[in-house]
C-alpha atoms as a PDB file:
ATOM      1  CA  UNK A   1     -24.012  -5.575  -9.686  1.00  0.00           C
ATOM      2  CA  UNK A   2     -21.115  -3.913 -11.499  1.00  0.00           C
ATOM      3  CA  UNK A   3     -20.108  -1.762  -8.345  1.00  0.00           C
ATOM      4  CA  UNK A   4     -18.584   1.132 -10.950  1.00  0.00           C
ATOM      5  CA  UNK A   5     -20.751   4.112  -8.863  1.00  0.00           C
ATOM      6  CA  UNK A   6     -20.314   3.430  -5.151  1.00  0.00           C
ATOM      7  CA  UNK A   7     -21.697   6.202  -2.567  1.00  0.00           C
ATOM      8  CA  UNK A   8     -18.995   6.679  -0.555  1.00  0.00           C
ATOM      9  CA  UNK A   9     -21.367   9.542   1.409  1.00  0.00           C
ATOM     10  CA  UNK A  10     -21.771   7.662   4.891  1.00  0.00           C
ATOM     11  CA  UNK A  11     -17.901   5.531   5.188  1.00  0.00           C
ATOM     12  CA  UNK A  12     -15.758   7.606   3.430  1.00  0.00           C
ATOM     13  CA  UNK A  13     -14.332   9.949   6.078  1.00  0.00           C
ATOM     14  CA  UNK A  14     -14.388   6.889   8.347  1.00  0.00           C
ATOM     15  CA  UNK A  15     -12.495   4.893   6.019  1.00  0.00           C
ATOM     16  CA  UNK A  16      -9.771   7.867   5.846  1.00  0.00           C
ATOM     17  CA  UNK A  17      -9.815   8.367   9.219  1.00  0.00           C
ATOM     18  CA  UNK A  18      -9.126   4.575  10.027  1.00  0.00           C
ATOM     19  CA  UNK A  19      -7.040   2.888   7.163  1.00  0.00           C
ATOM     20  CA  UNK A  20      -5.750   5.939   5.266  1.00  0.00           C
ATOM     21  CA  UNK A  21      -8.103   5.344   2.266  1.00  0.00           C
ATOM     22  CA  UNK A  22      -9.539   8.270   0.241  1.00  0.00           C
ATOM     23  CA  UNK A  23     -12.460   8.447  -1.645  1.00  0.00           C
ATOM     24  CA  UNK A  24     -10.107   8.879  -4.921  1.00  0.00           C
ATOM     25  CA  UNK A  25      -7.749   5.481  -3.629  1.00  0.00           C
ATOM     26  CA  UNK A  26     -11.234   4.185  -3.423  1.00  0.00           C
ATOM     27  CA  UNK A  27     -12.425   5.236  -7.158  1.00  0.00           C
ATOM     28  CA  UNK A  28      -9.528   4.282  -8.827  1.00  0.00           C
ATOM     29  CA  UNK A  29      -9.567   0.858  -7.152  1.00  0.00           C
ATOM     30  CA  UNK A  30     -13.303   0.221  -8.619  1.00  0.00           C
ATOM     31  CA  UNK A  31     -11.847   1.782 -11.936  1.00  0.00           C
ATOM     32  CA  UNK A  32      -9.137  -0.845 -12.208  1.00  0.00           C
ATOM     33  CA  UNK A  33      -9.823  -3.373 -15.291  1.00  0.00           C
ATOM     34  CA  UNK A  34      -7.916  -6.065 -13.501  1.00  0.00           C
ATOM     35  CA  UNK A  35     -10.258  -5.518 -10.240  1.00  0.00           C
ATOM     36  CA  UNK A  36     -11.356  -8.811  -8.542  1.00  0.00           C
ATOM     37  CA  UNK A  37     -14.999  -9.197  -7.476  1.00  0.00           C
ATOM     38  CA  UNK A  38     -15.196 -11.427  -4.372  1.00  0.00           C
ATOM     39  CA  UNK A  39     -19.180 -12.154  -4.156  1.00  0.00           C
ATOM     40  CA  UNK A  40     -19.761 -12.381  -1.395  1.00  0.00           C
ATOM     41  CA  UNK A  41     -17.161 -10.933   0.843  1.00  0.00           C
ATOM     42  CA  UNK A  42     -15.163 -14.277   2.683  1.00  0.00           C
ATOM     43  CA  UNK A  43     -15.303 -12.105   5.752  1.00  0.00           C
ATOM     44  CA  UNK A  44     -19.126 -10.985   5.310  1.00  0.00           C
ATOM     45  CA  UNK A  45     -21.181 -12.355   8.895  1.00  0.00           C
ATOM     46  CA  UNK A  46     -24.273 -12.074   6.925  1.00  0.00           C
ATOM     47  CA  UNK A  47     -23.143 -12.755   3.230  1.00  0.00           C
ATOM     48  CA  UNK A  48     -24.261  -9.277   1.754  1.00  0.00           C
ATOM     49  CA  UNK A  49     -20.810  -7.492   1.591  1.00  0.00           C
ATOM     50  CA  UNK A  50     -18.744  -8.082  -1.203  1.00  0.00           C
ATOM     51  CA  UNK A  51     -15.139  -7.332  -1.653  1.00  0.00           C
ATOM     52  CA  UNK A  52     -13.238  -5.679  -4.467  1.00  0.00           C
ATOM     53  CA  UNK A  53      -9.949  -5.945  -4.700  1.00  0.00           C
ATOM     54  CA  UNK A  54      -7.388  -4.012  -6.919  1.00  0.00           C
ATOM     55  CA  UNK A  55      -4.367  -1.745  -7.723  1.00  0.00           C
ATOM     56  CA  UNK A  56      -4.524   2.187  -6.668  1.00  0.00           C
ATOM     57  CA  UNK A  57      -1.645   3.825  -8.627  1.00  0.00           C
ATOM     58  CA  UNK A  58      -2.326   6.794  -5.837  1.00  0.00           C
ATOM     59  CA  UNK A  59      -1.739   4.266  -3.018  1.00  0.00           C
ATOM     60  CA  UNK A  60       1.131   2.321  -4.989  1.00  0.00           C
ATOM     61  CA  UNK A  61      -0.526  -0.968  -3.702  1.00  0.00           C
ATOM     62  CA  UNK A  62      -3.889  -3.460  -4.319  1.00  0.00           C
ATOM     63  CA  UNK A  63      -6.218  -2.019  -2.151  1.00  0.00           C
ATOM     64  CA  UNK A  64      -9.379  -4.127  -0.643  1.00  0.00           C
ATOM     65  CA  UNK A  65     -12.823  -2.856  -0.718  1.00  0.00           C
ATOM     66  CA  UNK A  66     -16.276  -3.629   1.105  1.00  0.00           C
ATOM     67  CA  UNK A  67     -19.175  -2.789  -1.153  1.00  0.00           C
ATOM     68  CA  UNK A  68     -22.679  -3.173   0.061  1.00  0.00           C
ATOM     69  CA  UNK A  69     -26.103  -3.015  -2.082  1.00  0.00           C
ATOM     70  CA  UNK A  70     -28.824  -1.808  -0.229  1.00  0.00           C
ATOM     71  CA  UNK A  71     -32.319  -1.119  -2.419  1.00  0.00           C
ATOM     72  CA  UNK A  72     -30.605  -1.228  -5.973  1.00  0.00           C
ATOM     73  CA  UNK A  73     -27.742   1.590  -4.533  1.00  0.00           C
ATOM     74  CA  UNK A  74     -24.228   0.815  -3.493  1.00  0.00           C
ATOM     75  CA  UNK A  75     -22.550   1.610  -0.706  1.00  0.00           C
ATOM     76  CA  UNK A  76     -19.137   1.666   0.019  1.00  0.00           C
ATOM     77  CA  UNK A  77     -18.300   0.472   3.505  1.00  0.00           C
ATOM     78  CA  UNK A  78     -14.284   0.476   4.267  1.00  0.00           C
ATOM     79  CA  UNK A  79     -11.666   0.244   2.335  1.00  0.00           C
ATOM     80  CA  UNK A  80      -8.077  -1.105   3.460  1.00  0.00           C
ATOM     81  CA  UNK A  81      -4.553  -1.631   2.132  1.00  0.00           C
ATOM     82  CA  UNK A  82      -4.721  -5.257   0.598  1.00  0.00           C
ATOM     83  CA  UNK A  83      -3.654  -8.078   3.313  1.00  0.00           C
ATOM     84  CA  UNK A  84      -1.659 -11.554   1.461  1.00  0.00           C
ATOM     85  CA  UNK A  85      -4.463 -13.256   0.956  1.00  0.00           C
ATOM     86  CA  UNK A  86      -6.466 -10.345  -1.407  1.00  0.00           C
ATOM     87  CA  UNK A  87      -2.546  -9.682  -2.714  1.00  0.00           C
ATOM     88  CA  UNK A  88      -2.034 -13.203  -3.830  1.00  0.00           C
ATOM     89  CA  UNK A  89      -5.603 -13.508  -5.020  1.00  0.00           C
ATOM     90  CA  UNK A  90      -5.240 -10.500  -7.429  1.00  0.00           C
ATOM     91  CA  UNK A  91      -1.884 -11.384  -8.673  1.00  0.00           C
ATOM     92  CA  UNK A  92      -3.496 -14.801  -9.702  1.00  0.00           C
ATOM     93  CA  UNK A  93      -6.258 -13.409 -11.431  1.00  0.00           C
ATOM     94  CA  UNK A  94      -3.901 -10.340 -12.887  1.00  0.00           C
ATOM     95  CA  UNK A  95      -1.729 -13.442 -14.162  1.00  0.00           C
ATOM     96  CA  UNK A  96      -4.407 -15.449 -15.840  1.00  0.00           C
ATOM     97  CA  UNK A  97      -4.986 -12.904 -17.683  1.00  0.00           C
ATOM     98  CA  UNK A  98      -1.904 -12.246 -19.386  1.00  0.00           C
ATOM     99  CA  UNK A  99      -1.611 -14.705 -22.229  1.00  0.00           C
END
């Protein structure tokens, strides 16, 4: 799944509330070209979360995401500002792909 329409419906004020992260962080993260699609999530307990990673320009950092499908829809789930380990991971992708 692409993961560029996320219902943010049932997290989203949770995911404010707890990290900081708005909806709009949250869009423009899923927007980014340079995004990084970590399927599944290296966290996930049961394997079905997947994480985005990528750069808000609203935020002015990479910002990690936990998407979830759930019968063809996705669902975001939290959203966080970036720890080393998604940081380092986008900057090597984001550098690969500068030739």
């Amino acid at each position: 799944m692409v993961f560029d329409r996320v219902d943010w419906s049932k997290r989203g004020q949770y995911m404010l509330e707890r990290h900081a992260i708005s909806v709009l962080v949250a869009q423009e993260v899923l927007a980014d070209p340079n995004r990084v699609v970590i399927d599944p999530d290296y966290n996930s307990a049961t394997g079905q979360g997947v994480r985005i990673v990528g750069y808000s320009s609203l935020e002015g950092a990479v910002v990690s995401l936990i998407v979830m499908e759930v019968d063809g829809i996705a669902y975001g789930v939290n959203g966080w500002r970036s720890n080393e380990k998604d940081r380092r991971i986008y900057r090597e992708v984001e550098d690969d792909g500068q030739d």
